[in-house]
Every structure is written in C-alpha cells, then in structure tokens.
C-alpha atoms as a PDB file:
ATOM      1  CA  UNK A   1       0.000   0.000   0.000  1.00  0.00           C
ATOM      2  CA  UNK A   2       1.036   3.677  -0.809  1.00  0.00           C
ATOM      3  CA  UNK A   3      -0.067   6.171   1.502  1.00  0.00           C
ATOM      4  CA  UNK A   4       0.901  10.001   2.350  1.00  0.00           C
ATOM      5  CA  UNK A   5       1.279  10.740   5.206  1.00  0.00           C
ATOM      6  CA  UNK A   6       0.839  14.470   6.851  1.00  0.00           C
ATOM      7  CA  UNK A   7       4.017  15.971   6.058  1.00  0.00           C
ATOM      8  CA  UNK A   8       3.449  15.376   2.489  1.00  0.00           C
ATOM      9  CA  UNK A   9       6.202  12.268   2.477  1.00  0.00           C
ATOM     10  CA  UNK A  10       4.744   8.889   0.320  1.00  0.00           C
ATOM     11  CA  UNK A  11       5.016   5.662   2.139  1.00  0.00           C
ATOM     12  CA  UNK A  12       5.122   1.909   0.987  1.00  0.00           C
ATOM     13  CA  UNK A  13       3.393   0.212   3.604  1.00  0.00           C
ATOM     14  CA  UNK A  14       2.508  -3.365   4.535  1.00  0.00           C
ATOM     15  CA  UNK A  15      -1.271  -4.402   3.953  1.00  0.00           C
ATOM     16  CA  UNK A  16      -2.915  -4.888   7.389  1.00  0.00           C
ATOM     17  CA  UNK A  17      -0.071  -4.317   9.411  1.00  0.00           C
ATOM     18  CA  UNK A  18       0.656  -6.718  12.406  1.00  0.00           C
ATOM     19  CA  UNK A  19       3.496  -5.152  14.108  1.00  0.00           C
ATOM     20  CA  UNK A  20       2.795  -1.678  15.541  1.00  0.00           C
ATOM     21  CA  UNK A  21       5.170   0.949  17.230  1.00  0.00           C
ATOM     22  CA  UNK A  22       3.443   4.038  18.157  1.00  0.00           C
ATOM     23  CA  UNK A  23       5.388   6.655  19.330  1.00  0.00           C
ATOM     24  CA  UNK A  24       2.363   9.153  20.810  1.00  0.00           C
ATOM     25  CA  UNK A  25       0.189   8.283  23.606  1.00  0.00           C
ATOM     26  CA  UNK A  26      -2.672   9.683  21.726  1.00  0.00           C
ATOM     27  CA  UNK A  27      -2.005   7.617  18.424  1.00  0.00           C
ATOM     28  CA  UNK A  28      -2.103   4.740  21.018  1.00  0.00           C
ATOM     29  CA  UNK A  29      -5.131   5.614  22.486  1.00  0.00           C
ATOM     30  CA  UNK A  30      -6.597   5.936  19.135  1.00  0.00           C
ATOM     31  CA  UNK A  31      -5.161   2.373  17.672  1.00  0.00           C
ATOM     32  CA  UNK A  32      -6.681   1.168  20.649  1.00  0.00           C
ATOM     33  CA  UNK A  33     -10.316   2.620  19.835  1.00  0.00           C
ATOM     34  CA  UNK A  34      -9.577   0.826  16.234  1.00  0.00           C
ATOM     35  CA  UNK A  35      -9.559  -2.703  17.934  1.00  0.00           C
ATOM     36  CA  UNK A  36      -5.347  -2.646  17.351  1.00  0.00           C
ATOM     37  CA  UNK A  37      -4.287  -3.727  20.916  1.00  0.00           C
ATOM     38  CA  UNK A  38      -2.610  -6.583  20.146  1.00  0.00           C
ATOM     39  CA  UNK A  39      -1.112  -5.692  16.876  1.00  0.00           C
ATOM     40  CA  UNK A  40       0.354  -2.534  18.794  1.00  0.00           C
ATOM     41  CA  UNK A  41       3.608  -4.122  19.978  1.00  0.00           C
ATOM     42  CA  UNK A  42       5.251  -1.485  21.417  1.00  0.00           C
ATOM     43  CA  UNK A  43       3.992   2.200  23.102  1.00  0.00           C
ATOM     44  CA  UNK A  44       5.833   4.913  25.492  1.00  0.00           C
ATOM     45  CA  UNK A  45       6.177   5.735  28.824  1.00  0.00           C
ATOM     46  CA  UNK A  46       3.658   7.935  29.071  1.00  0.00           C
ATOM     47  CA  UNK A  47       1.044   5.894  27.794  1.00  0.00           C
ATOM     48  CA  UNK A  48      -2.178   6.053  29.442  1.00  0.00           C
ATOM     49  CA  UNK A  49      -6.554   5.344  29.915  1.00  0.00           C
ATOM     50  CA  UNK A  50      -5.903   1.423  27.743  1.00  0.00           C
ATOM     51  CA  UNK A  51      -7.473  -1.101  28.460  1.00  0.00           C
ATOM     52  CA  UNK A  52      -4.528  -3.059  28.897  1.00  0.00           C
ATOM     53  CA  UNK A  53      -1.200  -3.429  31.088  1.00  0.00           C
ATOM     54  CA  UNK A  54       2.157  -1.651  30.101  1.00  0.00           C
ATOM     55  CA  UNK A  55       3.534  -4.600  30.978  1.00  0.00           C
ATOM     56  CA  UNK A  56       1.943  -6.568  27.958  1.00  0.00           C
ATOM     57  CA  UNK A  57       3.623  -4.134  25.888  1.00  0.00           C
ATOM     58  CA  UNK A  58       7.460  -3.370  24.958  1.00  0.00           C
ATOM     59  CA  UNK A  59       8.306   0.073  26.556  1.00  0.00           C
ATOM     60  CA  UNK A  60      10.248   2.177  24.131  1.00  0.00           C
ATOM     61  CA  UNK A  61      11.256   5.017  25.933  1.00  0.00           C
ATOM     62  CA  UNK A  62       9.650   8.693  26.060  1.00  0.00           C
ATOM     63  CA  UNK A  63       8.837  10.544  22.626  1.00  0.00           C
ATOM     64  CA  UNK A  64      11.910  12.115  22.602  1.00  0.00           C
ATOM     65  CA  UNK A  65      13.841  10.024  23.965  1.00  0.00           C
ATOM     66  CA  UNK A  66      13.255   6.808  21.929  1.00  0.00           C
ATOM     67  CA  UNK A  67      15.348   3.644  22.824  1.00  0.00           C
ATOM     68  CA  UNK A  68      16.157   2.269  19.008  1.00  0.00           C
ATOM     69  CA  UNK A  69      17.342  -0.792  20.227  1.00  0.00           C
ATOM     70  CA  UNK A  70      13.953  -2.143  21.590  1.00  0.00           C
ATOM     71  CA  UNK A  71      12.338  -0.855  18.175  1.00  0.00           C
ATOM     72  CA  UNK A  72      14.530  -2.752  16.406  1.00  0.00           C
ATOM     73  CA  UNK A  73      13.910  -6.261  18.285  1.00  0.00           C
ATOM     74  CA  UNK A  74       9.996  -5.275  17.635  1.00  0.00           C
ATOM     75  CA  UNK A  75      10.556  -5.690  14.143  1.00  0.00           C
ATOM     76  CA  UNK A  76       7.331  -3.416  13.478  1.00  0.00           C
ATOM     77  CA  UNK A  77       5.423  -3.268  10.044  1.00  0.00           C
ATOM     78  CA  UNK A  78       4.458   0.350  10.834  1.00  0.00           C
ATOM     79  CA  UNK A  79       5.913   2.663  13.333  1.00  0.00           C
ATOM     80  CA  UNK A  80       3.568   6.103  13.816  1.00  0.00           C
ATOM     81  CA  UNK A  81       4.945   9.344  15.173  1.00  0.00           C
ATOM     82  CA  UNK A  82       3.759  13.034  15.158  1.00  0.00           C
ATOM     83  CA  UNK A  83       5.552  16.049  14.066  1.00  0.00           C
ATOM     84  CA  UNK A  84       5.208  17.859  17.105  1.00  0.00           C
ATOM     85  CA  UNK A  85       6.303  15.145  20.076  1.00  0.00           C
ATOM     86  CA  UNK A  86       8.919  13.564  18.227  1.00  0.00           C
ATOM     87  CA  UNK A  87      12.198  15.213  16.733  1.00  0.00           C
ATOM     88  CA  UNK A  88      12.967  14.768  12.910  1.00  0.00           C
ATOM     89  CA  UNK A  89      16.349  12.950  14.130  1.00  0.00           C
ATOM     90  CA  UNK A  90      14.153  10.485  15.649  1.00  0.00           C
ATOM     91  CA  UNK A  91      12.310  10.166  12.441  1.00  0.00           C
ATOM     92  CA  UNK A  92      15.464   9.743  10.515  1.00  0.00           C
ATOM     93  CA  UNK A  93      16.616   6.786  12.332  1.00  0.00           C
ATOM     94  CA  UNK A  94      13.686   4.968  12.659  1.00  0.00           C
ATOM     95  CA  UNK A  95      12.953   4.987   8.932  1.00  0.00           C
ATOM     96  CA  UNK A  96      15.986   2.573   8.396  1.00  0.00           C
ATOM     97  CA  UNK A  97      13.867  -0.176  10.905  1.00  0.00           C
ATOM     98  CA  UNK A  98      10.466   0.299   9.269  1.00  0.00           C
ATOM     99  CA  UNK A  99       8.101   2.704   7.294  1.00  0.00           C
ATOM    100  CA  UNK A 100       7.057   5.899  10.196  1.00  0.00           C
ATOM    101  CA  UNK A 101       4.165   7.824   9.704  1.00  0.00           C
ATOM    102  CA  UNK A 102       4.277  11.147  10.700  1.00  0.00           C
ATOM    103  CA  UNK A 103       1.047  13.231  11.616  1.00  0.00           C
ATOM    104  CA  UNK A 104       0.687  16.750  12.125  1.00  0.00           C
ATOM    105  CA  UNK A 105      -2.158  18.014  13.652  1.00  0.00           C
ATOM    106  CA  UNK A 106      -2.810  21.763  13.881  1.00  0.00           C
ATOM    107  CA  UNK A 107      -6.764  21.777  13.296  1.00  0.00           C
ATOM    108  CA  UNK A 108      -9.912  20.297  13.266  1.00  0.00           C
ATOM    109  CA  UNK A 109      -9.434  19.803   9.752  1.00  0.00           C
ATOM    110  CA  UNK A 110      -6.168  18.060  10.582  1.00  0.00           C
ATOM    111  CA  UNK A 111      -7.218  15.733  13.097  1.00  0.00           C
ATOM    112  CA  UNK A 112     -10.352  14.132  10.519  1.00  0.00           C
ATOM    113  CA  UNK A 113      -7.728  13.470   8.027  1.00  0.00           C
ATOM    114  CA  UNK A 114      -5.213  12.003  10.474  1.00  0.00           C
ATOM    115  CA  UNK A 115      -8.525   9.181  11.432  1.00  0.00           C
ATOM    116  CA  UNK A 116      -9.128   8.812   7.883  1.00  0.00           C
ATOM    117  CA  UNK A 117      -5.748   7.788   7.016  1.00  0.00           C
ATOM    118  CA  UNK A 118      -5.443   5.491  10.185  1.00  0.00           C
ATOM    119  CA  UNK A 119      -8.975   3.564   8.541  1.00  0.00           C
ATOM    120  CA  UNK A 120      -7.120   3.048   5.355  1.00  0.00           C
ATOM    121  CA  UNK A 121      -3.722   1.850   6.823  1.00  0.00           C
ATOM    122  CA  UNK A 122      -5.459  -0.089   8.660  1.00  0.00           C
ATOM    123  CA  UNK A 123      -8.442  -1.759   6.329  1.00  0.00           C
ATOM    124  CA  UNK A 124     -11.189   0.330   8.779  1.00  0.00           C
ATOM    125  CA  UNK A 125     -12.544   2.829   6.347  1.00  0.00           C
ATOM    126  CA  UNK A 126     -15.922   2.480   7.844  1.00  0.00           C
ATOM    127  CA  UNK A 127     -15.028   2.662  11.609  1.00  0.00           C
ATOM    128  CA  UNK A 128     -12.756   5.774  10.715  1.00  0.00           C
ATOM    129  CA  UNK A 129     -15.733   7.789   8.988  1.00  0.00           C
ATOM    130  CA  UNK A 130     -18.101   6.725  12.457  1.00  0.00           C
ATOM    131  CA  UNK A 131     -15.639   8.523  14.666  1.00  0.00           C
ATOM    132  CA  UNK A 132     -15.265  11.176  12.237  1.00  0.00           C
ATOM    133  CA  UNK A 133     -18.945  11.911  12.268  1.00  0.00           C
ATOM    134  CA  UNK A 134     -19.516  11.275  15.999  1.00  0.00           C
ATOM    135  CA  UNK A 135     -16.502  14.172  16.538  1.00  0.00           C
ATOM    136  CA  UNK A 136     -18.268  16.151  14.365  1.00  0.00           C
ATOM    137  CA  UNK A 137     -21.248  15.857  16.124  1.00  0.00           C
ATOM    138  CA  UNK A 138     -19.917  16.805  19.487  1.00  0.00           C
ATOM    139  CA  UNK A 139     -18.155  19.915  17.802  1.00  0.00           C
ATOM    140  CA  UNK A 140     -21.597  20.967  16.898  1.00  0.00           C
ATOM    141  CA  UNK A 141     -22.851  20.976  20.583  1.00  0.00           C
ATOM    142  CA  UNK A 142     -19.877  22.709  21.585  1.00  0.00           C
ATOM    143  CA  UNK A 143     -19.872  25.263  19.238  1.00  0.00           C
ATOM    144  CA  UNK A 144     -22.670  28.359  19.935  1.00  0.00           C
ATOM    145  CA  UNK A 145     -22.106  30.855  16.670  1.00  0.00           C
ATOM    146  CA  UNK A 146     -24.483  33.684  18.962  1.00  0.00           C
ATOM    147  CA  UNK A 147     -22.313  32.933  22.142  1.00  0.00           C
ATOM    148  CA  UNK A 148     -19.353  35.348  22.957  1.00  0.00           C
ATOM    149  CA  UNK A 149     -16.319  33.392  23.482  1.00  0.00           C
ATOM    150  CA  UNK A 150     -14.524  33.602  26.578  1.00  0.00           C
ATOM    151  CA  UNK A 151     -11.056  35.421  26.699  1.00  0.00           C
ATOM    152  CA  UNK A 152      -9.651  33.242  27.632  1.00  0.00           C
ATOM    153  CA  UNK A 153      -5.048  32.602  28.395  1.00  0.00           C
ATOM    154  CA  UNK A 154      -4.128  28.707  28.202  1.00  0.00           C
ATOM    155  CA  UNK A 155      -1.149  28.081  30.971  1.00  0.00           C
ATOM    156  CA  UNK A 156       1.632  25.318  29.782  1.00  0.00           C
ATOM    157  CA  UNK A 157       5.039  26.547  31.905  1.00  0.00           C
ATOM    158  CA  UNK A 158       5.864  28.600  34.918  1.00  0.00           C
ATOM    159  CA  UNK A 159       8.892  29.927  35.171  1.00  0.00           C
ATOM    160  CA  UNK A 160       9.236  31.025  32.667  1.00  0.00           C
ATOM    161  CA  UNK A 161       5.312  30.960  32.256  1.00  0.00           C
ATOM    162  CA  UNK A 162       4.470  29.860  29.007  1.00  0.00           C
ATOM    163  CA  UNK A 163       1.735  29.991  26.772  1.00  0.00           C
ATOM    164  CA  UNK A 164       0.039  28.867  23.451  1.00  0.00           C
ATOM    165  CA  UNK A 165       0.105  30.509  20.006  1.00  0.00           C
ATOM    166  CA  UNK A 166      -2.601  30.402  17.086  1.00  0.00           C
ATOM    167  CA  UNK A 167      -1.025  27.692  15.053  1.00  0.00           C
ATOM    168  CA  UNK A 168      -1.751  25.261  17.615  1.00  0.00           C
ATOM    169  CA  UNK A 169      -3.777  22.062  17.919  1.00  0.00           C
ATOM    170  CA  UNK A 170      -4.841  23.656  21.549  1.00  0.00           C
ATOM    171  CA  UNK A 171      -5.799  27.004  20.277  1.00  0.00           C
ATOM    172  CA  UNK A 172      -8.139  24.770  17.769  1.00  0.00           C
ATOM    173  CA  UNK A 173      -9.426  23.046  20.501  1.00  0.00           C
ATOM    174  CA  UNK A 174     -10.026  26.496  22.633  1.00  0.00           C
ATOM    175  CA  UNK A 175     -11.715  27.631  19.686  1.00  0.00           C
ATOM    176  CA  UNK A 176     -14.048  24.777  19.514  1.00  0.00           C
ATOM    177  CA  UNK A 177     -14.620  24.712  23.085  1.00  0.00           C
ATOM    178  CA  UNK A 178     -15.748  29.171  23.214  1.00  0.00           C
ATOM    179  CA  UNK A 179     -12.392  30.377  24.250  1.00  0.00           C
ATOM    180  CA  UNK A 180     -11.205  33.049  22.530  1.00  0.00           C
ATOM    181  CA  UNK A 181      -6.865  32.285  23.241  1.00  0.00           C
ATOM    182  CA  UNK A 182      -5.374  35.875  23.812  1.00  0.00           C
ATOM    183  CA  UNK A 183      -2.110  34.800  22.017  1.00  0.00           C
ATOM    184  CA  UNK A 184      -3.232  33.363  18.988  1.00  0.00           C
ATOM    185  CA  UNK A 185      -2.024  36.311  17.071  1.00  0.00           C
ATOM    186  CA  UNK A 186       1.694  34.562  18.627  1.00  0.00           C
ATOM    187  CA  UNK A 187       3.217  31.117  17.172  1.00  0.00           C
ATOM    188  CA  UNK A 188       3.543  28.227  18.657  1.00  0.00           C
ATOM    189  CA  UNK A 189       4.604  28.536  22.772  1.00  0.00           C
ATOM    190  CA  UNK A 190       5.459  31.850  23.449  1.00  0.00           C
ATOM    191  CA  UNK A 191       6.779  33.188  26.771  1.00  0.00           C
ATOM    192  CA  UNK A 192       4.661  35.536  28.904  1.00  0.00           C
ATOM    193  CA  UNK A 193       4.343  37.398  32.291  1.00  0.00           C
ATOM    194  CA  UNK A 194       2.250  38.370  34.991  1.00  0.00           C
ATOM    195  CA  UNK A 195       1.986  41.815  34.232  1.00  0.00           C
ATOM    196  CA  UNK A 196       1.188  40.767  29.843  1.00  0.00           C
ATOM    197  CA  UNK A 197      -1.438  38.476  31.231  1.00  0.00           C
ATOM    198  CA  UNK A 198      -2.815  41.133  33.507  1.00  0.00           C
ATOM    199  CA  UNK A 199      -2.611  43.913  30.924  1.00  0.00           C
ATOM    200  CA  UNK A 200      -4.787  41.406  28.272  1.00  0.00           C
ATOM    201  CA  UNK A 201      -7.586  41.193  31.193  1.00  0.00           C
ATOM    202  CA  UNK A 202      -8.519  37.006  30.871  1.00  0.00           C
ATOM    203  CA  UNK A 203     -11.562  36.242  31.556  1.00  0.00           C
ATOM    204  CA  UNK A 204     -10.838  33.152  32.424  1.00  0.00           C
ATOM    205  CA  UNK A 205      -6.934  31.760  32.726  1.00  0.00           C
ATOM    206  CA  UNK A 206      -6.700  27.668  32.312  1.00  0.00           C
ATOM    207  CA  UNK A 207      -3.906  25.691  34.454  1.00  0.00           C
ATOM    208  CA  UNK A 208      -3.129  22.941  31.925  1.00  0.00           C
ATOM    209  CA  UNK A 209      -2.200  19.618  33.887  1.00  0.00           C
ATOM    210  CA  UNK A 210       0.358  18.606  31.484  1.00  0.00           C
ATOM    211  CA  UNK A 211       3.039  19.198  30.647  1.00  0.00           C
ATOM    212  CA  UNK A 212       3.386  21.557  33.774  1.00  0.00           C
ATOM    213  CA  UNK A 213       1.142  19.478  36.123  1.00  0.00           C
ATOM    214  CA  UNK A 214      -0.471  22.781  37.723  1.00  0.00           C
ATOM    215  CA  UNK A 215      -1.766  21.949  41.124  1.00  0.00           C
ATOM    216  CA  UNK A 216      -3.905  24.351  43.747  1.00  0.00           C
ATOM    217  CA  UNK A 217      -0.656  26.449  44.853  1.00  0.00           C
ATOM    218  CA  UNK A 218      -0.762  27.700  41.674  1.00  0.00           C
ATOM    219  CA  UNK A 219      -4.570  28.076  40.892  1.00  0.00           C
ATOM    220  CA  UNK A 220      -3.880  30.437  44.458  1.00  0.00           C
ATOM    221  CA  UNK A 221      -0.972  32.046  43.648  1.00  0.00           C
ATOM    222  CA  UNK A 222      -2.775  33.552  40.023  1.00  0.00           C
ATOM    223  CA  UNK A 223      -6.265  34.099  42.034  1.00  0.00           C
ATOM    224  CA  UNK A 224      -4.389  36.574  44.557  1.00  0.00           C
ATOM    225  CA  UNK A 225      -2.889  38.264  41.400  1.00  0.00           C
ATOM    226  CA  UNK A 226      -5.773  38.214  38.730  1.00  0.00           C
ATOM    227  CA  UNK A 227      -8.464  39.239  41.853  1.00  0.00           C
ATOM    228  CA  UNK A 228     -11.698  38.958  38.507  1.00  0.00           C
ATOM    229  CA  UNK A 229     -10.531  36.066  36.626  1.00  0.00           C
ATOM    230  CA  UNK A 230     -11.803  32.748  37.104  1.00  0.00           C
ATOM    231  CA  UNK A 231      -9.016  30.565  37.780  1.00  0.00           C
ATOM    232  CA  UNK A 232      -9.124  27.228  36.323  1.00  0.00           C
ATOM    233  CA  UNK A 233      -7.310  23.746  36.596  1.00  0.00           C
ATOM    234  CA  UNK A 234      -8.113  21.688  33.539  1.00  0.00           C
ATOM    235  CA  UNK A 235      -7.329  18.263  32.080  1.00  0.00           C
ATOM    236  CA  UNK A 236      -4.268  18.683  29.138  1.00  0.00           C
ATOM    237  CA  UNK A 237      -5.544  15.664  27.366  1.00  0.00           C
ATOM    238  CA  UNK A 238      -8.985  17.070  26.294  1.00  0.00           C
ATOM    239  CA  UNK A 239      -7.292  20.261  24.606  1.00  0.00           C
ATOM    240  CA  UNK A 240      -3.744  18.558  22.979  1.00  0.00           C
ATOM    241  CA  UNK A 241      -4.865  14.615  22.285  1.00  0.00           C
ATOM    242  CA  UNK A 242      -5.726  14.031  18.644  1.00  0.00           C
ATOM    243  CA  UNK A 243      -6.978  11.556  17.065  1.00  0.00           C
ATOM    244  CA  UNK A 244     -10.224   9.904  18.342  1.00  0.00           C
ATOM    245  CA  UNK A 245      -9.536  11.541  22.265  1.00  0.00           C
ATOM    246  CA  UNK A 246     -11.689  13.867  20.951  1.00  0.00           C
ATOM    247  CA  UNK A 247     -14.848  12.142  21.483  1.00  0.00           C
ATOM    248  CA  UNK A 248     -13.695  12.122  25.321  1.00  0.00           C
ATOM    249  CA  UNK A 249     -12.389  15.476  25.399  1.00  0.00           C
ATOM    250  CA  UNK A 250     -14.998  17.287  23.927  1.00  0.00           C
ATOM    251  CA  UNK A 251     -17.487  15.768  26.848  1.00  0.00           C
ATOM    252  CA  UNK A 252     -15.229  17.441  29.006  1.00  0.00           C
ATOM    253  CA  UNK A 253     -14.911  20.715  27.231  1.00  0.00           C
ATOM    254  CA  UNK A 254     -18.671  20.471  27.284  1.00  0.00           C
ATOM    255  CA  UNK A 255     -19.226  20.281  30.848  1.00  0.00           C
ATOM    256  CA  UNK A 256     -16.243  23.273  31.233  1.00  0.00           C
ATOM    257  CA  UNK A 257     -18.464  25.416  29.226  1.00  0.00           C
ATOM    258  CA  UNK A 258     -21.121  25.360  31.269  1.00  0.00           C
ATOM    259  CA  UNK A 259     -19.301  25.469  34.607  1.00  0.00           C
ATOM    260  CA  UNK A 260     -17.512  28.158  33.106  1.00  0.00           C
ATOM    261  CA  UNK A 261     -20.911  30.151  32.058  1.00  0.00           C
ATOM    262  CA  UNK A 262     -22.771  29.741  35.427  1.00  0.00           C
END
C-alpha cells in the first residue's frame, strides 16, 4: 500500500499491518479505539486510559527520547509518530527499521484526516468515517455561533510561564470549546508574564495539567494576582490529544463550558 502521510512524504506500507510501534500516547489511544491492541507491539512511557497493562507491551522510551534498540527487536510493520512530540532525528533513524508515519495536527481539519488515514492503513474505512462523524457531532454541541467566546489565556510553563500561540492544535481546541486564546495572534509557545497576562484582562486563565502538572498552589498564587478572573485547573488531554480523544475530550470541554458560564 502507498499512503501520504501528513508531512506530504509517500510511504510503501505493509497491507494490514501486524506489528505496531506508536510513538504518541494519543495515536495509542486511538489504535486502541480501532480494535489494534494486540497488533500494537510497542507504546511509550507515558502511555495512558488502555485497556490493557504496560507490561503486555514493549516500553520504548519517552517521545523524545526513543530507545532504538527495543524498536529494532519489535521488528514493526508500521511505526507512527507526530511532528510535534517527536524530533525529525528520531524520524530519521527509525525509517531505516520500518516505514514511520508522521502526523501533524494543527486543526480540526487536521485531526479528521489524520482518522481517515489510520482507517485506510489499517483496512477500517468504515469505523474511521463513524468517529469522524460522531466528533463532528460533538463539535456541533460545543460550538454556539451567537455565544461570545470567553477570553480566555491557556497556561503550559511557569517559570518562565508559558503559553500557546494560534497555530496550535490547543488554540483549535479552545476555539471549539468558546475560548477566545489571547495569544493566537503569537506562534507556537510563546513566553509571557504576569503583568502581559494582567494587561490582556482574561476572563478566564486555564492551568493545563500537562506538561506543567499545575496543582492548587498555583490556581492560588494567580487568584491573589488576577483578583476577577476565574481561575481554572483543567485536564491537558482534552485540549492537545488528537486523534479519536476527541470524542472524550470534547465531553469534558462540554461540561467546562457550562461550569464556566454559570
């Protein structure tokens, strides 16, 4: 099979591949929503919500820091990586054990391609198109066209505190969910301060819990400073997983919304 994958590179792939490397916890927990837990051989440290012991699997390090070695005795059909968690060096040397598919998701738009092309790799064309259309469906309820969007700052880093730019997969999500990000006019994960958030006047500032696990002591800390902004700690996964998380993380944006409206 032939395929392209999202930075534009064309792939000769095994039919229904048996052997499966995935290199992002959320292209796990997608393969995993395909039926593809025992084909996936081996998944990351940080690999989470399966339905299924790590210890079934063979740990292959962190996404950036991959252990080649343990890829290599996988002997994988397919290995799957994303643009953004893993480093083109990684990439590079991993090609030379087995075809890698990289995805990069920025969008919406992004994200429905990305299941598409898992449903072809992997002969599921119609199981790809339901989660396509059930995502779609919960976009819909999330998204109010009369409704004024929150202003809303998104909270990766302290020290330095860091934020998110418009050509983000978060600032989609933020979008989708009726925040309006106050730095999507910025790229990717800009730096900020106390006194740039203050002067922007958030509505609403959200305490990401990865990969700066924010905790109270900070949800404090900003409340003291930002005395009229709602101060809020939020799950990471339901605003940066792609891939079918979606379905789970748009319940939760859901419920945000209206805790954040009352």
């Amino acid at each position: 099979m032939i395929i392209q994958d999202q930075i534009n590179r064309e792939l000769s792939i095994t039919n229904n591949p048996q052997r499966i490397v995935s290199l992002v916890p959320s292209i796990t927990y997608t393969l995993s929503d395909f039926g593809l837990n025992k084909e996936v051989k081996g998944i990351t440290r940080f690999d989470k919500f399966l339905p299924y012991s790590k210890k079934e699997k063979i740990i292959i390090g962190g996404t950036k820091d991959v252990k080649i070695d343990r890829i290599k005795d996988i002997n994988p059909d397919i290995i799957l990586a994303n643009k953004e968690e893993n480093t083109k060096e990684i990439v590079e040397t991993l090609e030379k054990i087995a075809p890698v598919f990289v995805s990069d998701i920025k969008n919406y738009t992004d994200n429905s391609d990305f299941i598409k092309k898992i449903g072809t790799i992997f002969q599921k064309q119609e199981l790809a198109h339901k989660y396509i259309q059930d995502i779609e469906n919960l976009r819909n309820q999330l998204q109010q066209p009369n409704q004024e969007p929150v202003r809303a700052i998104y909270l990766i880093w302290k020290k330095p505190w860091m934020t998110v730019g418009g050509d983000t997969f978060i600032n989609e999500v933020m979008k989708i969910g009726g925040f309006e990000n106050l730095y999507q006019n910025q790229k990717r994960y800009p730096e900020t301060s106390i006194k740039e958030m203050q002067e922007l006047h958030p509505e609403i500032i959200l305490l990401s819990s990865e990969p700066y696990p924010f905790k109270e002591k900070e949800q404090k800390e900003l409340q003291s400073l930002f005395p009229n902004t709602q101060i809020k700690l939020v799950e990471g996964e339901a605003f940066t997983w792609f891939g079918t998380y979606p379905l789970k993380g748009f319940e939760y944006l859901l419920k945000l919304k209206q805790k954040s409206n009352a």
